[in-house]
Protein backbone atom coordinates (compact mmCIF):
# COMPACT_ATOMS: atom_id res chain seq x y z
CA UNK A 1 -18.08 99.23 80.78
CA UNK A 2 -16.66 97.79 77.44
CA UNK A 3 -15.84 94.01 76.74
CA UNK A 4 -12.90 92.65 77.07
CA UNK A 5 -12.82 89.64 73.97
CA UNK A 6 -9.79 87.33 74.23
CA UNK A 7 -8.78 85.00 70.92
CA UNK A 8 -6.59 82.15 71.34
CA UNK A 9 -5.43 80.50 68.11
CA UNK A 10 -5.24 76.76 67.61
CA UNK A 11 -1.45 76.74 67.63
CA UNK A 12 -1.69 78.74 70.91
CA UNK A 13 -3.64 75.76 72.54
CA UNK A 14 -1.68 73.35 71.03
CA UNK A 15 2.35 75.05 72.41
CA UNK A 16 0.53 75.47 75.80
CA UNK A 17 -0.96 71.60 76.29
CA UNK A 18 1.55 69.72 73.96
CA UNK A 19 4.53 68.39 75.56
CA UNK A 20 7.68 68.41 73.57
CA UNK A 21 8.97 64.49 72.64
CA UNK A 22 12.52 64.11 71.88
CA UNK A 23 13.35 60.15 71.00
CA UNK A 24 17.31 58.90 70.53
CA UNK A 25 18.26 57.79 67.13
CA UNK A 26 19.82 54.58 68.64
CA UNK A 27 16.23 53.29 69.65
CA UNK A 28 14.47 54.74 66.46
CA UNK A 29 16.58 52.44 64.10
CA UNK A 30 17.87 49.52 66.31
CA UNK A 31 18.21 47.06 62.97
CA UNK A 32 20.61 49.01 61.03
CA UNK A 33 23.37 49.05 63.87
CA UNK A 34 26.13 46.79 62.15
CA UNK A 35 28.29 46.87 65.41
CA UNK A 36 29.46 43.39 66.42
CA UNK A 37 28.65 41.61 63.16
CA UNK A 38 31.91 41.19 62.10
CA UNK A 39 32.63 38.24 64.32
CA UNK A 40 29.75 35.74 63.64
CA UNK A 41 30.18 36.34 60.02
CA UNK A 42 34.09 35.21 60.18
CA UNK A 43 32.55 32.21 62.35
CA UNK A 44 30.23 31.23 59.68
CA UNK A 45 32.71 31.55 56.97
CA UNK A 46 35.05 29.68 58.73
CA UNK A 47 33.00 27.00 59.33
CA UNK A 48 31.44 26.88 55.69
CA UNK A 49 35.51 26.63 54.88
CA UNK A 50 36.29 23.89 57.03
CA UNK A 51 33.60 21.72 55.58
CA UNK A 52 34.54 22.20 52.22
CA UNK A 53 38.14 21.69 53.63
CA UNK A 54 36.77 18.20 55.38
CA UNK A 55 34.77 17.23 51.66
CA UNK A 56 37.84 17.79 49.80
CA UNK A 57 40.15 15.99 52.21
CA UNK A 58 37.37 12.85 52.13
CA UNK A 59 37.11 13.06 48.36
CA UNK A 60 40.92 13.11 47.63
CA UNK A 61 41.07 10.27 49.96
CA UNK A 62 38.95 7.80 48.26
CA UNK A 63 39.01 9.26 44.65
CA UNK A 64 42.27 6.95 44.05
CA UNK A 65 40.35 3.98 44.68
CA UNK A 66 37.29 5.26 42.69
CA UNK A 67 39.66 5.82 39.55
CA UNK A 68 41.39 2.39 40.49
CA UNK A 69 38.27 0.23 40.22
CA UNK A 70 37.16 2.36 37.18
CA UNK A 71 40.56 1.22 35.54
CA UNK A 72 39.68 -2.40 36.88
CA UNK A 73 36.65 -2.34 35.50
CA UNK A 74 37.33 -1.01 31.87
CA UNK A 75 40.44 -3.49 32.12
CA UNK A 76 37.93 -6.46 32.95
CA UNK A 77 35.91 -5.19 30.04
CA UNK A 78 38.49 -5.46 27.33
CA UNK A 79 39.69 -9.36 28.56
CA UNK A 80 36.16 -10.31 28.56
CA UNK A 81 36.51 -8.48 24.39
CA UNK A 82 39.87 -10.12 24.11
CA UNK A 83 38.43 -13.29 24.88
CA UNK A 84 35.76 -13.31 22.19
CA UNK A 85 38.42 -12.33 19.52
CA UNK A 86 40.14 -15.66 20.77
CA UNK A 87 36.91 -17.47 20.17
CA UNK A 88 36.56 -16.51 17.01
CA UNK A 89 40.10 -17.37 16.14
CA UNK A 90 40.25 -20.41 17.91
CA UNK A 91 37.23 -22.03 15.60
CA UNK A 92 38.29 -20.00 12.54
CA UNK A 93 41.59 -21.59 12.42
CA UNK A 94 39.90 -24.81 13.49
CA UNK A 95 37.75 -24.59 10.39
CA UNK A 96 40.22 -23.49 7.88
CA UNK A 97 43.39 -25.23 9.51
CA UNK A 98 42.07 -27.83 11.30
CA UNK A 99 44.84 -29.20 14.18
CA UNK A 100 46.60 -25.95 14.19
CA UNK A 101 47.81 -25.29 18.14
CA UNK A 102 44.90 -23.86 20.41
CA UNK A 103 42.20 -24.32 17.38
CA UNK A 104 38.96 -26.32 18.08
CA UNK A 105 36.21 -27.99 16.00
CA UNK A 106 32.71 -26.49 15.90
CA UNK A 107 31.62 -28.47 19.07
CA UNK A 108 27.88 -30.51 17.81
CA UNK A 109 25.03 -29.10 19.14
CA UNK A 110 24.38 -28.31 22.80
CA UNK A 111 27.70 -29.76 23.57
CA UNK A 112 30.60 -27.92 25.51
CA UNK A 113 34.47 -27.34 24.38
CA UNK A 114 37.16 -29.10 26.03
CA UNK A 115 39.53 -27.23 28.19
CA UNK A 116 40.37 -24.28 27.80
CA UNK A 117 37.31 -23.24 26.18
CA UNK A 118 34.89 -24.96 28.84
CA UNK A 119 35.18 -21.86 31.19
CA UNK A 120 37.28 -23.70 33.31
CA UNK A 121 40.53 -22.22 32.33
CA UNK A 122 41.60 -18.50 33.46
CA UNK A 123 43.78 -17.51 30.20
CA UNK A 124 46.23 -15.15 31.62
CA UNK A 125 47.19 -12.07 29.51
CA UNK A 126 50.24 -10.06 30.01
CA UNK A 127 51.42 -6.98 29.42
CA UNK A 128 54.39 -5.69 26.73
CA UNK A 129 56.24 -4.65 30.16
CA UNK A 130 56.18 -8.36 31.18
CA UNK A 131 52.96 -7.20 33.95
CA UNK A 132 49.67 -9.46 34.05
CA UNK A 133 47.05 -7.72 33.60
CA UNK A 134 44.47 -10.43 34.53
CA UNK A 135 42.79 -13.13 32.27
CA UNK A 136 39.86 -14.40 31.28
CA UNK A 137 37.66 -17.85 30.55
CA UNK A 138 35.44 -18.81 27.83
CA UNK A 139 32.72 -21.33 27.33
CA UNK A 140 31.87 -22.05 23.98
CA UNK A 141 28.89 -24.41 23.19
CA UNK A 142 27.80 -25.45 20.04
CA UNK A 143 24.30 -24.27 18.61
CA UNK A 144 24.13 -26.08 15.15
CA UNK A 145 26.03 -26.94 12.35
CA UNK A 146 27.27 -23.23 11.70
CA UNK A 147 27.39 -21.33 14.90
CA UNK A 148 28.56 -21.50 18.82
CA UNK A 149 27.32 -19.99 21.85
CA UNK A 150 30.44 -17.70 23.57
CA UNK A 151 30.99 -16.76 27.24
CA UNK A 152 34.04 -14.88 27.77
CA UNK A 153 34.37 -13.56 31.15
CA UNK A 154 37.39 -11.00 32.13
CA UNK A 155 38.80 -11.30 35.33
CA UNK A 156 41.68 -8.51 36.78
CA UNK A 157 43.82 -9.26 38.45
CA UNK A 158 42.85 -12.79 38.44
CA UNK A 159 39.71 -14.94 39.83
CA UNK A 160 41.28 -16.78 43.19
CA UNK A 161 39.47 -16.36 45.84
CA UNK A 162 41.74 -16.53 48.07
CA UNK A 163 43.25 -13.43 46.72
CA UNK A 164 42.03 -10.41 48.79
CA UNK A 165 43.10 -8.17 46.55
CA UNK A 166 39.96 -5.53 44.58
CA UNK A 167 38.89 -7.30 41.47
CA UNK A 168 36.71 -6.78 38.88
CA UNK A 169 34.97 -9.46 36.31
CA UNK A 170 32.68 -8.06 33.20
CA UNK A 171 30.92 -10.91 31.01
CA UNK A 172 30.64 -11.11 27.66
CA UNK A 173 27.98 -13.59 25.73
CA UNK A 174 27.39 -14.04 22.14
CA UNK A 175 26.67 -15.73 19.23
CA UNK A 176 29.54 -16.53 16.33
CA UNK A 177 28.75 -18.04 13.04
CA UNK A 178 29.79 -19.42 10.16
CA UNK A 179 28.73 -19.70 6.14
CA UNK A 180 27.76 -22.66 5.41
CA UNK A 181 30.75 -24.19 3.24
CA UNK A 182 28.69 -25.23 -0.10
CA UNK A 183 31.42 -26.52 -1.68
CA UNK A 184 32.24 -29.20 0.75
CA UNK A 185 28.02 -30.04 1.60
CA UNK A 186 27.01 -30.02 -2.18
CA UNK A 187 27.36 -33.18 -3.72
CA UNK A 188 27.43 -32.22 -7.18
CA UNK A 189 28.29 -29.02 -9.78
CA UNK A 190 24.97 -28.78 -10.46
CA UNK A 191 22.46 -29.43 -7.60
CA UNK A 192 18.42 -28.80 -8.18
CA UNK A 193 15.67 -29.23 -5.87
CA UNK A 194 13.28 -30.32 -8.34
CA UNK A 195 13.32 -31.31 -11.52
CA UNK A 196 16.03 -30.90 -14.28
CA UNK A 197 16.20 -30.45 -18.31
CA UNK A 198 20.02 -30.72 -20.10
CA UNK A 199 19.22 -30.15 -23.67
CA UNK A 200 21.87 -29.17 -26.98
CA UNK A 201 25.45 -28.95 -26.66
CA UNK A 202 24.99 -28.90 -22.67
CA UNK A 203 28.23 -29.73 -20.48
CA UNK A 204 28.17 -30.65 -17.17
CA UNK A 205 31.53 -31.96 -15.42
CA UNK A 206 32.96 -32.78 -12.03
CA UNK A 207 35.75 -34.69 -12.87
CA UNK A 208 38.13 -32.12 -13.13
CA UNK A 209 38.49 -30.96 -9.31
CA UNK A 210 38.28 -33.36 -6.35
CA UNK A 211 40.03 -31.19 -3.66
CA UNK A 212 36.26 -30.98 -1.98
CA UNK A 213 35.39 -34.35 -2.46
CA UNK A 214 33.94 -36.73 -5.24
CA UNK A 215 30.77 -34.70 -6.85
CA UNK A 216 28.24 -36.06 -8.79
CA UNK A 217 27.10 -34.38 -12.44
CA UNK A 218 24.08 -33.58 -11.29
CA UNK A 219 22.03 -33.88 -8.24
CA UNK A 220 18.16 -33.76 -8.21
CA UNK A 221 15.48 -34.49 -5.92
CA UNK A 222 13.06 -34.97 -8.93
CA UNK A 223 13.82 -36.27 -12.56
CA UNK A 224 16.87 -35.19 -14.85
CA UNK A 225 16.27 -35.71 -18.81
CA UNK A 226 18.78 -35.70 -20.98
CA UNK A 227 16.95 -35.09 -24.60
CA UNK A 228 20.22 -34.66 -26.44
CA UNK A 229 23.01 -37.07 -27.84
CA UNK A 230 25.07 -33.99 -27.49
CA UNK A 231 24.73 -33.27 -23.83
CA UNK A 232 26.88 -34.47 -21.70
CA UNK A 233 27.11 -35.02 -17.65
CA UNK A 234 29.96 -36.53 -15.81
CA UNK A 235 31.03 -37.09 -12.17
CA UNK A 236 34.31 -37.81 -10.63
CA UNK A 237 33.33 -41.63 -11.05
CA UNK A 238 36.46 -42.95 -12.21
CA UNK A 239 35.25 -43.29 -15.61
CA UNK A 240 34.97 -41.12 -18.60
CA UNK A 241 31.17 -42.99 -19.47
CA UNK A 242 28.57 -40.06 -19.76
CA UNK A 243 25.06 -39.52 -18.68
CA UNK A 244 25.28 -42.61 -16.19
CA UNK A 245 22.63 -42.96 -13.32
CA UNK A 246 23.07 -43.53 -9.62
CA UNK A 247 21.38 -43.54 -6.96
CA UNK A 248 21.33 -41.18 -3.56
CA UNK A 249 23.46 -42.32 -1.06
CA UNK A 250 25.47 -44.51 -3.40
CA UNK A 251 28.81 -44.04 -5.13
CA UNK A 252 29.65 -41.55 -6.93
CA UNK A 253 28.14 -40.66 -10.33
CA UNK A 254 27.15 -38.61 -13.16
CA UNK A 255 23.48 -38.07 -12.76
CA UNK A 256 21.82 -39.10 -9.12
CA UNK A 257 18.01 -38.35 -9.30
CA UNK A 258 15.03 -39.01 -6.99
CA UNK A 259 16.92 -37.35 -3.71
CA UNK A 260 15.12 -36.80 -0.97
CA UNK A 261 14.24 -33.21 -0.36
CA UNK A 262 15.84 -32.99 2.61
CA UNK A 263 19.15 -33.93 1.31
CA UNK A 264 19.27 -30.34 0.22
CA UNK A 265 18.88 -28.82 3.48
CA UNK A 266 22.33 -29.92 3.63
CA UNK A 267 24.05 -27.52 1.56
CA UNK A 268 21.06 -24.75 1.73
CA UNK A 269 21.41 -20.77 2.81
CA UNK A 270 18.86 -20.54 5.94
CA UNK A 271 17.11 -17.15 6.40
CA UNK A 272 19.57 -16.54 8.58
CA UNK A 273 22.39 -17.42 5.90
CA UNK A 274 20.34 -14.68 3.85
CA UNK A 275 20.29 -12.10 5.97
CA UNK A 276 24.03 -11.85 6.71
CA UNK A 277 24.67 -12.44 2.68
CA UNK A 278 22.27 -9.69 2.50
CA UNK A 279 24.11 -7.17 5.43
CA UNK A 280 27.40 -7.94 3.13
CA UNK A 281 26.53 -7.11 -0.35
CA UNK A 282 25.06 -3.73 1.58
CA UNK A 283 27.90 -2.30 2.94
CA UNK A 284 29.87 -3.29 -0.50
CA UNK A 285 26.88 -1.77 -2.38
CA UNK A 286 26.15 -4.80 -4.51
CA UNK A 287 22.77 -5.54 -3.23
CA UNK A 288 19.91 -5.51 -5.60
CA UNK A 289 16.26 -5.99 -4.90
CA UNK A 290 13.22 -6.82 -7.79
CA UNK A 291 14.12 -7.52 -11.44
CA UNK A 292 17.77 -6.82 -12.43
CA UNK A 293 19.62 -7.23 -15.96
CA UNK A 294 23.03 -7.66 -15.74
CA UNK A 295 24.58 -6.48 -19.20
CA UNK A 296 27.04 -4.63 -21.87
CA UNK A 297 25.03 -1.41 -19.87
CA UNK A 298 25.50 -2.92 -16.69
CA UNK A 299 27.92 -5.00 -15.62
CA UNK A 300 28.08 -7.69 -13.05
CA UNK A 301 30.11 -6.01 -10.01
CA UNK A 302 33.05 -8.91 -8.59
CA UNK A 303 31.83 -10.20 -5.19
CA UNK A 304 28.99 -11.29 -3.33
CA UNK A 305 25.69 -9.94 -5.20
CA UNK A 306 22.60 -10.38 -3.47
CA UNK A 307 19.40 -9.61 -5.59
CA UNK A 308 16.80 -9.09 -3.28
CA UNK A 309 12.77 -10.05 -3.31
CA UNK A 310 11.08 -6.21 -3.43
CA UNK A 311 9.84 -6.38 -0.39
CA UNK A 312 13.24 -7.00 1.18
CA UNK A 313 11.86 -10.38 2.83
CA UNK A 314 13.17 -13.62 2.44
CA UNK A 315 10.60 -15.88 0.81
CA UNK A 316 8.35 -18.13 3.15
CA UNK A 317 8.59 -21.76 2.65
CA UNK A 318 4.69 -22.53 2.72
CA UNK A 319 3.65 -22.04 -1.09
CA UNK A 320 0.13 -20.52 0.06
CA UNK A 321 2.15 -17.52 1.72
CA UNK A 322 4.29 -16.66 -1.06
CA UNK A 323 3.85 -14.04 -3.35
CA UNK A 324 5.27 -14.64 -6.55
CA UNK A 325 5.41 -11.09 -7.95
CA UNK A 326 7.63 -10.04 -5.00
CA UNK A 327 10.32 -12.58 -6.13
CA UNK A 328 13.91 -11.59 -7.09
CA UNK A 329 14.17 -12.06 -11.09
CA UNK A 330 18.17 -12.01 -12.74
CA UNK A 331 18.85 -11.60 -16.08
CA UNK A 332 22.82 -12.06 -16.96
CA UNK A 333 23.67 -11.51 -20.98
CA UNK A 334 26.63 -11.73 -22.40
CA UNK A 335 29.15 -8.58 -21.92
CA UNK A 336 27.92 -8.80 -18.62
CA UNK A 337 31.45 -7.97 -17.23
CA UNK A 338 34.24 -5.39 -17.27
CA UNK A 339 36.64 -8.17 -17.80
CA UNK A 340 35.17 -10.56 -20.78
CA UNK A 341 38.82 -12.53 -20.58
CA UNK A 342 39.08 -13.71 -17.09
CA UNK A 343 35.01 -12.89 -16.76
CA UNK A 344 32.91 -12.23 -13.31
CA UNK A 345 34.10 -13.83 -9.98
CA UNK A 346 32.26 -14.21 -6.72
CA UNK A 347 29.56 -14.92 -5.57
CA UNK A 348 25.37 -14.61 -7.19
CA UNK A 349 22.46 -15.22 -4.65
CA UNK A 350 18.74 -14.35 -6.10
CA UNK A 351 15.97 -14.37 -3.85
CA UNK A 352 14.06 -15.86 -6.44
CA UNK A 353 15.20 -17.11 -9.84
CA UNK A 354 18.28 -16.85 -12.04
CA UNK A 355 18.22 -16.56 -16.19
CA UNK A 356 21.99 -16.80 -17.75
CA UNK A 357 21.66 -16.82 -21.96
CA UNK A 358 24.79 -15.73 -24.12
CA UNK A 359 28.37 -16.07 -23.80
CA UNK A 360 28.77 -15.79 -20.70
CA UNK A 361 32.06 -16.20 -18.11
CA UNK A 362 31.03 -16.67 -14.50
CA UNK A 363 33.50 -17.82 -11.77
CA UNK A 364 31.95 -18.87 -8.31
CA UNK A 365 29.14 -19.69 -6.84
CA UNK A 366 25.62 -19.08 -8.59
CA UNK A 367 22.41 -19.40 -5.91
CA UNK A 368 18.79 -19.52 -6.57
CA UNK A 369 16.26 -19.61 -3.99
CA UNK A 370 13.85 -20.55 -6.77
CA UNK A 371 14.58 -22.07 -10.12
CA UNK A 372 17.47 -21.42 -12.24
CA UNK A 373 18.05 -21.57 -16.75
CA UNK A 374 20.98 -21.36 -18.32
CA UNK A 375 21.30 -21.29 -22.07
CA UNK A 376 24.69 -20.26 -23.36
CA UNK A 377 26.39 -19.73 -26.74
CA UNK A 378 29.91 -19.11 -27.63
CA UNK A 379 32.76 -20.18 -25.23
CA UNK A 380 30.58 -19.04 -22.17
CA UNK A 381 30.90 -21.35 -19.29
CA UNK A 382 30.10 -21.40 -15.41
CA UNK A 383 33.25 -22.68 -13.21
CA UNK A 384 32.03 -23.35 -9.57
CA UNK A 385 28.95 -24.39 -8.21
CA UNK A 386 25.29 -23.86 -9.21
CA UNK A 387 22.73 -24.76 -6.88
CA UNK A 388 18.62 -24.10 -7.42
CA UNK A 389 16.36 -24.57 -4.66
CA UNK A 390 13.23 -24.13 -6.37
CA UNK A 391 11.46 -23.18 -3.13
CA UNK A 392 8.20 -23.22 -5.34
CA UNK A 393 8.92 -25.15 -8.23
CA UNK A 394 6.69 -24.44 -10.72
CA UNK A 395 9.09 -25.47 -13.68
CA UNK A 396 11.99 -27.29 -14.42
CA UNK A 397 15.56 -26.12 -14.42
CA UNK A 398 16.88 -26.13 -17.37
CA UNK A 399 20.14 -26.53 -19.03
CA UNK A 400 20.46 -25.93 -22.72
CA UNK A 401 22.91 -24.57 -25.55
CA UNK A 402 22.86 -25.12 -29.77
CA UNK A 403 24.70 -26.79 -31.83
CA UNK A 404 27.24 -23.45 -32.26
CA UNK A 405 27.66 -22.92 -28.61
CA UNK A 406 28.47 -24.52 -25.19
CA UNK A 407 26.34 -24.63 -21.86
CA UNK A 408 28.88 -25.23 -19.67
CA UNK A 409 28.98 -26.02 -15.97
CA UNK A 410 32.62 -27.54 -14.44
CA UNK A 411 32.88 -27.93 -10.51
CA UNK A 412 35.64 -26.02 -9.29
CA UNK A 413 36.01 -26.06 -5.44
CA UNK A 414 37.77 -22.30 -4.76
CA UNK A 415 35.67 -20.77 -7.27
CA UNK A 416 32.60 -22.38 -5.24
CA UNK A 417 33.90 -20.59 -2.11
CA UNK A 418 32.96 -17.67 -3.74
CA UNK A 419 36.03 -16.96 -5.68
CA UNK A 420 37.31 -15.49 -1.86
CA UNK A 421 34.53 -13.18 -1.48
CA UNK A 422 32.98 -14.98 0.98
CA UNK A 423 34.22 -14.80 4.98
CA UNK A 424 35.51 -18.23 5.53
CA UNK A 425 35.85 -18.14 9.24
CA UNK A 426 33.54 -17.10 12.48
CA UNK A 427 32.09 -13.63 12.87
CA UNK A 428 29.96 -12.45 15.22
CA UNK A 429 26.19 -12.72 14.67
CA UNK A 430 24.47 -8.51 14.71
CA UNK A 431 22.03 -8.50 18.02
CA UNK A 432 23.64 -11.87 20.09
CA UNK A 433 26.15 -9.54 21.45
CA UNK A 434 25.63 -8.79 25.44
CA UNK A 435 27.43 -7.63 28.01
CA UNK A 436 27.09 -8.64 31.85
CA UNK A 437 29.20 -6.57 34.57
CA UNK A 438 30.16 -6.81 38.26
């Protein structure tokens, strides 16, 4: 009997016992069905529009105010500004034209301004459309001999409060100041903090300008010696007598010696004084620092010239802190201006010590913190006021000419204002300025 052998192949056994699985496309991909979408996106959307719709109909609402109190503020600002610039005026005019309508004196020190200027007084300001704008009040108090305290405060529309109206107030405080007027405070055309030598064909005169005041010849805190028949010194004493002594305090004469140190204080530059001489000549570019030689090669620019210690630092007044090679040192020549008819104007501050020789013209004020020579020749002369401080005083000041020329020094009150160079009125003092807003 032969064998039967059957075979089944694997895919055999796998048609016969595998069931056939057919799955709908819908369930195999359920997340990529966009039906019905359509209608919570145009919800969103709508309500992402109506909020923006609802932020723009809030913002349009109150941005009139915002810009409103913006221009209240800004208008606040610029009374509180316009109120300084009155200040300024106000003791300016009261300085230069004293009595003048809405002028004041410097008030003294720590004392307040009458009305207006005791902040009592709103100071309305009005448009060129006939509209006030608001106001403002200022307090001025006075700090020292040269400079006030200032608080201007801008009000709009005004500072009742019984007025319910939006308002807006911005404060201004500062400091304003003054030069010191040397040609009123010195006593004298020539004024020296220590001791003083008028030798030769020397000249010294007061008596031909008394718009600032009877001046002594000369004015020293130390001795004076006259070691010339020559040399003369008058004052406006009502006499035409040279060389005559008086005494400090007393009437006016030609030479007043043994002055108390103080005295000079009087009609001194401060550091302060310094520094703002200093910030002037700058920004006219007539500031000098160390040793300068002002010549036929280099002429003495008009103005205020400040001649500078090297370091740029004014020079303490303790003698054991000073540094004497640091001090200012100016030489003036003759040809030491463009102009050799009319000669230099202005205004000469050395922080440190002043040497004039030749024929030299000068016209204004000539300042040394330290000590001070003058020996001329020719016609030279010095109209003005010359003042030496001699802050360390280690020689005398010294006046001095021969027999062929003329060492001359005549008081002349303009030319000692600086010749016009200097600011005669108030002006505000760099870093005091601060502003307070509400």
């Amino acid at each position: 009997m032969g064998s039967i052998y059957i075979q089944f192949t694997q895919t055999t056994l796998r048609s016969k016992h595998m069931k056939h699985v057919s799955i709908d496309p819908a369930r195999r991909r359920p997340l990529l069905d966009q039906r019905g979408v359509a209608l919570p996106m145009a919800m969103i959307a709508l309500l992402l529009l109506t909020s923006l719709l609802v932020a723009f109909a809030a913002l349009s609402a109150t941005e009139p105010l915002i810009a409103n109190n913006h221009l209240r503020s800004a208008q606040a600002r610029a009374l509180a500004e316009a109120g300084l610039e009155r200040a300024i005026w106000a003791l300016s005019i009261g300085k230069n034209a004293p009595g003048t309508s809405g002028s004041i004196a410097l008030p003294a020190p720590g004392v307040t301004a009458a009305a207006p200027y005791d902040g009592s007084t709103l100071i309305t300001v009005v448009s060129a459309a006939g509209t006030t704008i608001g106001g403002y009040t200022l307090r001025i108090v006075g700090v020292d001999k040269e400079s006030a305290s200032v608080t201007s405060t801008g009000f709009t529309p005004n500072n009742d409060p019984n007025d319910t109206r939006t308002k807006a107030m911005k404060q201004i405080t500062a400091t304003v100041y003054t030069f010191p007027d040397l040609a009123i405070n010195a006593p004298c055309a020539l004024c020296v903090n220590g001791d003083l030598m008028v030798s030769g064909n020397s000249d010294i005169d007061s008596r031909s300008d008394g718009s600032c005041g009877s001046k002594n010849g000369t004015y020293t805190s130390g001795v004076t010696t006259v070691d010339s028949s020559s040399a003369a010194v008058h004052g406006l004493d009502g006499n035409n007598v040279k060389n005559e002594i008086g005494v400090p305090g007393g009437a006016t004469s030609d030479i007043v010696v043994g002055a108390p140190t103080s005295d000079f204080n009087n009609f001194k530059f401060s550091d302060r004084d310094l520094n703002q001489l200093k910030e002037v000549a700058k920004k006219n570019g007539t500031y000098y620092q160390g040793s300068v030689t002002f010549n036929a090669g280099n002429y003495i620019p008009n103005g205020i010239v400040f001649i500078d210690t090297l370091s740029g630092n004014n020079i303490p007044t303790d003698p054991t802190q000073q540094n004497t090679s640091d001090f200012a040192s100016v030489t003036i020549h003759g040809n030491h201006s463009a102009d050799m008819t009319a000669g230099w104007t202005g205004m000469i501050v050395s922080n440190g010590t002043i040497n004039i020789s030749g024929n030299v013209k000068l016209n204004g004020l000539i300042y040394a913190v330290n000590d001070l020579s003058y020996t001329g020749t020719g016609t030279g002369y010095v109209e003005g006021l010359v003042i030496s401080q001699n802050i360390r005083d280690t020689v005398a000041s010294s006046i001095d000419a021969n027999s062929g020329g003329n060492a001359s020094i005549a008081f002349n009150c303009a030319k000692a204002k600086g010749g016009g160079a200097t600011p005669s009125g108030y002006m505000l003092l760099a870093g005091t300025y601060k502003e307070v807003g509400q």
